[in-house]
N, C-alpha and C. Protein backbone atom coordinates (compact mmCIF):
# COMPACT_ATOMS: atom_id res chain seq x y z
N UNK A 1 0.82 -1.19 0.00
CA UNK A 1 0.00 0.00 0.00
C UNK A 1 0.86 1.25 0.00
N UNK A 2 1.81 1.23 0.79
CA UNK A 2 2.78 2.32 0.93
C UNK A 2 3.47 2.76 -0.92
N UNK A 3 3.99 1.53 -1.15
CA UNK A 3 4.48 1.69 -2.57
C UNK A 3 3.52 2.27 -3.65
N UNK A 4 2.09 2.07 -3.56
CA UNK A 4 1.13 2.35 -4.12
C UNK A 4 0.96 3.82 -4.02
N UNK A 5 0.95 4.26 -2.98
CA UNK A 5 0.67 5.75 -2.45
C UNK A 5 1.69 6.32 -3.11
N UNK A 6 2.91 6.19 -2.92
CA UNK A 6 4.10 6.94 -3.52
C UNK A 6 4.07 6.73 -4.73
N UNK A 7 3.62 6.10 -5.13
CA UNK A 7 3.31 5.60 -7.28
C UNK A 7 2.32 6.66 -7.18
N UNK A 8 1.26 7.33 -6.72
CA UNK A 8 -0.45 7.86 -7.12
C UNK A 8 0.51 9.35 -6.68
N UNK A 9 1.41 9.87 -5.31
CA UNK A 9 1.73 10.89 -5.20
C UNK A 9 2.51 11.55 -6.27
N UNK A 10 3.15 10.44 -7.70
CA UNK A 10 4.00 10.95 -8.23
C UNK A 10 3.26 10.88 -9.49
N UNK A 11 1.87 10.87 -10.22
CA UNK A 11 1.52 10.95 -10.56
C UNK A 11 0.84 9.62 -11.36
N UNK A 12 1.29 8.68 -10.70
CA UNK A 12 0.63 7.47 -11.30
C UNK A 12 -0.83 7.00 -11.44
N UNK A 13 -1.21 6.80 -12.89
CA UNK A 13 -2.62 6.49 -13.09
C UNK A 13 -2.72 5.17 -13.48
N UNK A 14 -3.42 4.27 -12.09
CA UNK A 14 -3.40 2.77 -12.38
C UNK A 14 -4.82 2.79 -13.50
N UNK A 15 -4.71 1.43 -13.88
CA UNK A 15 -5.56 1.06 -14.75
C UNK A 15 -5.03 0.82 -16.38
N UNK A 16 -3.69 1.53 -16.71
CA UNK A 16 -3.20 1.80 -17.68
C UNK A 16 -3.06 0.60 -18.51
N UNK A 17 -2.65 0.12 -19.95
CA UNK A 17 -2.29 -0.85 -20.34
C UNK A 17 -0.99 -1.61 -19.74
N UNK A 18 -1.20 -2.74 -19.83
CA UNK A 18 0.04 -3.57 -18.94
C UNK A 18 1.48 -3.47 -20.39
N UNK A 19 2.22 -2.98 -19.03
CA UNK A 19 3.65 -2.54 -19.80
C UNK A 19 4.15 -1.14 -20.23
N UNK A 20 2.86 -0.99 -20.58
CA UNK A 20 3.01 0.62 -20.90
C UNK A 20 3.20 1.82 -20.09
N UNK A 21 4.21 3.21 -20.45
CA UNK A 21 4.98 4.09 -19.73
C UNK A 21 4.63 4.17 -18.59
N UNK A 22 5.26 4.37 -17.44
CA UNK A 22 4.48 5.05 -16.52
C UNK A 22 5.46 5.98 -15.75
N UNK A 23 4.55 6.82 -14.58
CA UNK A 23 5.67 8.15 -14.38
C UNK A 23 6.75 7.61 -13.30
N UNK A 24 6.24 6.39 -12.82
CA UNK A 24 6.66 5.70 -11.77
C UNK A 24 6.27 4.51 -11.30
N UNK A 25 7.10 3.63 -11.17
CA UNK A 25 6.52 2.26 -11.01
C UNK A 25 7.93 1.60 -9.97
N UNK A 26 6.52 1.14 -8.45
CA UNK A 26 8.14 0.67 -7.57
C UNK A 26 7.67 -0.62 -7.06
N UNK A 27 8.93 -1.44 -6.97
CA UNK A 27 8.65 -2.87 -7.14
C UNK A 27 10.20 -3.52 -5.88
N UNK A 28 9.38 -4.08 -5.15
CA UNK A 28 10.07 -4.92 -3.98
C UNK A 28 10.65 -6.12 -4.62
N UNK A 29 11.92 -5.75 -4.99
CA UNK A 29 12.70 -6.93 -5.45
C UNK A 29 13.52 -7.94 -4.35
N UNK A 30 13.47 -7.26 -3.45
CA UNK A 30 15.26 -8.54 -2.31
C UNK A 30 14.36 -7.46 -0.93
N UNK A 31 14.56 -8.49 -0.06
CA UNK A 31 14.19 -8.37 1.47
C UNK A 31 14.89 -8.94 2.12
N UNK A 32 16.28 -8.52 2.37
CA UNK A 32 17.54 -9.38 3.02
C UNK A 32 17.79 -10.54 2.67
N UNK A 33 17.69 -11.34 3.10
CA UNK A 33 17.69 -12.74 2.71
C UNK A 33 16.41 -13.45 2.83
N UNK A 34 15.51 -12.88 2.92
CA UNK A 34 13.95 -13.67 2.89
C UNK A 34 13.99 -14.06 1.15
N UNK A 35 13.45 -15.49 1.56
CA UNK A 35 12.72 -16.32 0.18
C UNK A 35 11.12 -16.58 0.47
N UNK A 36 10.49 -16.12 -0.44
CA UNK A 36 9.12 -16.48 0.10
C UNK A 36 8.23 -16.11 -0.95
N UNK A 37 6.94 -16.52 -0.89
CA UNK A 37 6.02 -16.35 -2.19
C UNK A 37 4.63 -15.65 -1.65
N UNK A 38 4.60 -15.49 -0.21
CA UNK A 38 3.62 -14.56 0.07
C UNK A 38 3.87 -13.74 1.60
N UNK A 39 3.72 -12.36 1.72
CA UNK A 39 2.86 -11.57 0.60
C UNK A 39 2.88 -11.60 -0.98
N UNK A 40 4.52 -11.81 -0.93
CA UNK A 40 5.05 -11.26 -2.33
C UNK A 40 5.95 -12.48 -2.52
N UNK A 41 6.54 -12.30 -3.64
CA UNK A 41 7.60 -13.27 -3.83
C UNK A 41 8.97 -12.38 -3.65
N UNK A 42 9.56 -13.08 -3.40
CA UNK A 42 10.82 -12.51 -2.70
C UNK A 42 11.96 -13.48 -2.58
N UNK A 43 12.91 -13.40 -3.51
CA UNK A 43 13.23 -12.37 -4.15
C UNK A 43 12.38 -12.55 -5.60
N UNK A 44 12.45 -11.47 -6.38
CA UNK A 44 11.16 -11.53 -8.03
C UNK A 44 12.37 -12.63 -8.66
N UNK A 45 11.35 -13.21 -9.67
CA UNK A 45 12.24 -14.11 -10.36
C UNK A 45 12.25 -13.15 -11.47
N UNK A 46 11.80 -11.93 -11.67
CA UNK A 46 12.57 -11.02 -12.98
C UNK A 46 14.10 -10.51 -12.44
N UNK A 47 14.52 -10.62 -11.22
CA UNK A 47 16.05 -10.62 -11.12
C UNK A 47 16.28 -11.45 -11.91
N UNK A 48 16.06 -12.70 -12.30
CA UNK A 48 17.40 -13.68 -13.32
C UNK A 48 17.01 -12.99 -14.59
N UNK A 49 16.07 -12.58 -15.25
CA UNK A 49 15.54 -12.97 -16.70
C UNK A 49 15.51 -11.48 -17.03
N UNK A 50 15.53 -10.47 -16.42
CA UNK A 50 15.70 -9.37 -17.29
C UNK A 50 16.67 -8.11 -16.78
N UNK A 51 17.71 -8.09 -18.04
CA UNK A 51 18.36 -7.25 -17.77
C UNK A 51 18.09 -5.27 -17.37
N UNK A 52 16.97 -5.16 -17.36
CA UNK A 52 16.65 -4.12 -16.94
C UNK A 52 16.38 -3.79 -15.56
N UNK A 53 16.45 -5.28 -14.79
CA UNK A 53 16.47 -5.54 -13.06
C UNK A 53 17.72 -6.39 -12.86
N UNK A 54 18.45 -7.19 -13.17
CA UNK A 54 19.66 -7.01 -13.00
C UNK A 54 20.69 -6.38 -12.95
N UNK A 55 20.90 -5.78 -14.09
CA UNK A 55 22.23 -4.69 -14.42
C UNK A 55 21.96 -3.47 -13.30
N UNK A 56 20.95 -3.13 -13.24
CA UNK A 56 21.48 -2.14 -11.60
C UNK A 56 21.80 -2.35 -10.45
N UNK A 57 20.59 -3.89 -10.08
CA UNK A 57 21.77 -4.63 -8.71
C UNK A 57 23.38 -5.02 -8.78
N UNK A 58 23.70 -5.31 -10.22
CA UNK A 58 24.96 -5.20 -10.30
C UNK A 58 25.72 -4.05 -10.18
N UNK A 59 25.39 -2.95 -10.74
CA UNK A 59 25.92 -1.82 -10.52
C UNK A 59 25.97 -1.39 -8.96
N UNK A 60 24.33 -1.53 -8.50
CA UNK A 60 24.82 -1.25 -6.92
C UNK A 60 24.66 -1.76 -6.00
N UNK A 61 24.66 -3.18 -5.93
CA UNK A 61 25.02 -4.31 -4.84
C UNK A 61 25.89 -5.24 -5.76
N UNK A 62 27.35 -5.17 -6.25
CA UNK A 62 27.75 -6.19 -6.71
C UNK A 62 28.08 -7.08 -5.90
N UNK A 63 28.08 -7.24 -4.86
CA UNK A 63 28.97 -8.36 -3.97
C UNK A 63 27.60 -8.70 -2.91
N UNK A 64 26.78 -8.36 -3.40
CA UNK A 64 25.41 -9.45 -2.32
C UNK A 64 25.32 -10.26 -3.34
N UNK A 65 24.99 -11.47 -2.91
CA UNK A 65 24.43 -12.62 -3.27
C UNK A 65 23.18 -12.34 -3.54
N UNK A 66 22.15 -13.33 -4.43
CA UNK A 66 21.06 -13.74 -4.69
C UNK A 66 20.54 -14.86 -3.78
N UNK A 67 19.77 -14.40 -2.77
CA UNK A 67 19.62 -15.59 -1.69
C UNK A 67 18.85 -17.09 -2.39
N UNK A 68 18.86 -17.18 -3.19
CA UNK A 68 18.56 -18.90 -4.11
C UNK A 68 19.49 -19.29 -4.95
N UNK A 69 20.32 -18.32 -5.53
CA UNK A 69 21.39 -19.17 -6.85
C UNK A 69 22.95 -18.65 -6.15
N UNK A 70 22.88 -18.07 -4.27
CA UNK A 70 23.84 -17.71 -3.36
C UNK A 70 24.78 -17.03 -4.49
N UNK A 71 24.92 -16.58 -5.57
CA UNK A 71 25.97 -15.72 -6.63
C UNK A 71 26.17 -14.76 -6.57
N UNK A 72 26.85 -13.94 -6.47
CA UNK A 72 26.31 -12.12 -6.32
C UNK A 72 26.30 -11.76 -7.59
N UNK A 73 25.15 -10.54 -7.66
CA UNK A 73 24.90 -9.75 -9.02
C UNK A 73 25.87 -9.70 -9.67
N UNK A 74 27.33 -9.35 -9.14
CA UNK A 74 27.91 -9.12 -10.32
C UNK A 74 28.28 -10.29 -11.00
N UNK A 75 28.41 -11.37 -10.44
CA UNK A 75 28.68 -12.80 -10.84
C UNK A 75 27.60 -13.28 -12.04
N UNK A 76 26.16 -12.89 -11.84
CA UNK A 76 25.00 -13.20 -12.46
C UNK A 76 24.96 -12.08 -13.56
N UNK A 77 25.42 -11.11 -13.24
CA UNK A 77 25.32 -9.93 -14.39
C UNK A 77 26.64 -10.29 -15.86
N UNK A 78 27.54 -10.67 -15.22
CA UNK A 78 28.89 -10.98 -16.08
C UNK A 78 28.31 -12.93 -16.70
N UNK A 79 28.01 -13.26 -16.36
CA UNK A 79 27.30 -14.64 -16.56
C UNK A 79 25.43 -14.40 -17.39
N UNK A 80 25.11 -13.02 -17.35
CA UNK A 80 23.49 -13.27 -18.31
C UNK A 80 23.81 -12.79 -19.36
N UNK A 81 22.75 -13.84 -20.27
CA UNK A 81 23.52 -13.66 -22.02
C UNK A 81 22.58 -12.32 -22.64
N UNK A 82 23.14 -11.44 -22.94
CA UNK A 82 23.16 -10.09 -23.02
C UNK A 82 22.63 -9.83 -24.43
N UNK A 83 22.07 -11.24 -25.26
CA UNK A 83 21.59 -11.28 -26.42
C UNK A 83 20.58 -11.70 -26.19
N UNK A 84 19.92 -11.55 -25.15
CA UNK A 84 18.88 -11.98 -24.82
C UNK A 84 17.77 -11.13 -25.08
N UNK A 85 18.46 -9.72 -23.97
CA UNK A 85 17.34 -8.75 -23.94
C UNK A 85 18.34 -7.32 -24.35
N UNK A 86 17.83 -6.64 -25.41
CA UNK A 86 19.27 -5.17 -25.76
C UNK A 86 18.56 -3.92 -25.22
């Protein structure tokens, strides 16, 4: 709910098409080392599969681990095939 509020204070209009722009969009990726699937899933499994949520944990947590594949970002960032997603 909190994340929600700060999405609507910054001008976010839910309802929009899925995927499409928005002014702000915030998303709970890593909760220390919690693994878990509810509330949320934790950690997102779009950490492995898209480089648009990887490449910044690499940039700014390179040396934490991924609490399921124990690797750190930068290990997983230098290791995802980068022809995947440009």
């Amino acid at each position: 709910a909190t994340f929600k509020q700060i999405e609507q204070d910054n001008g976010r209009i839910r309802g929009e098409k899925k995927f499409s722009p928005r002014s702000l969009d915030i998303d709970l990726l890593l909760y220390d080392d919690v693994i878990c699937d509810i509330p949320v899933e934790l950690p997102r499994g779009e950490i492995l599969f898209n480089a648009f949520v990887l490449w910044p944990l690499a940039e700014l947590v390179p040396n934490l681990s991924h609490p399921v594949t124990l690797q750190s970002y930068q290990t997983l960032w230098q290791n995802y095939d980068k022809q995947c997603q440009q």
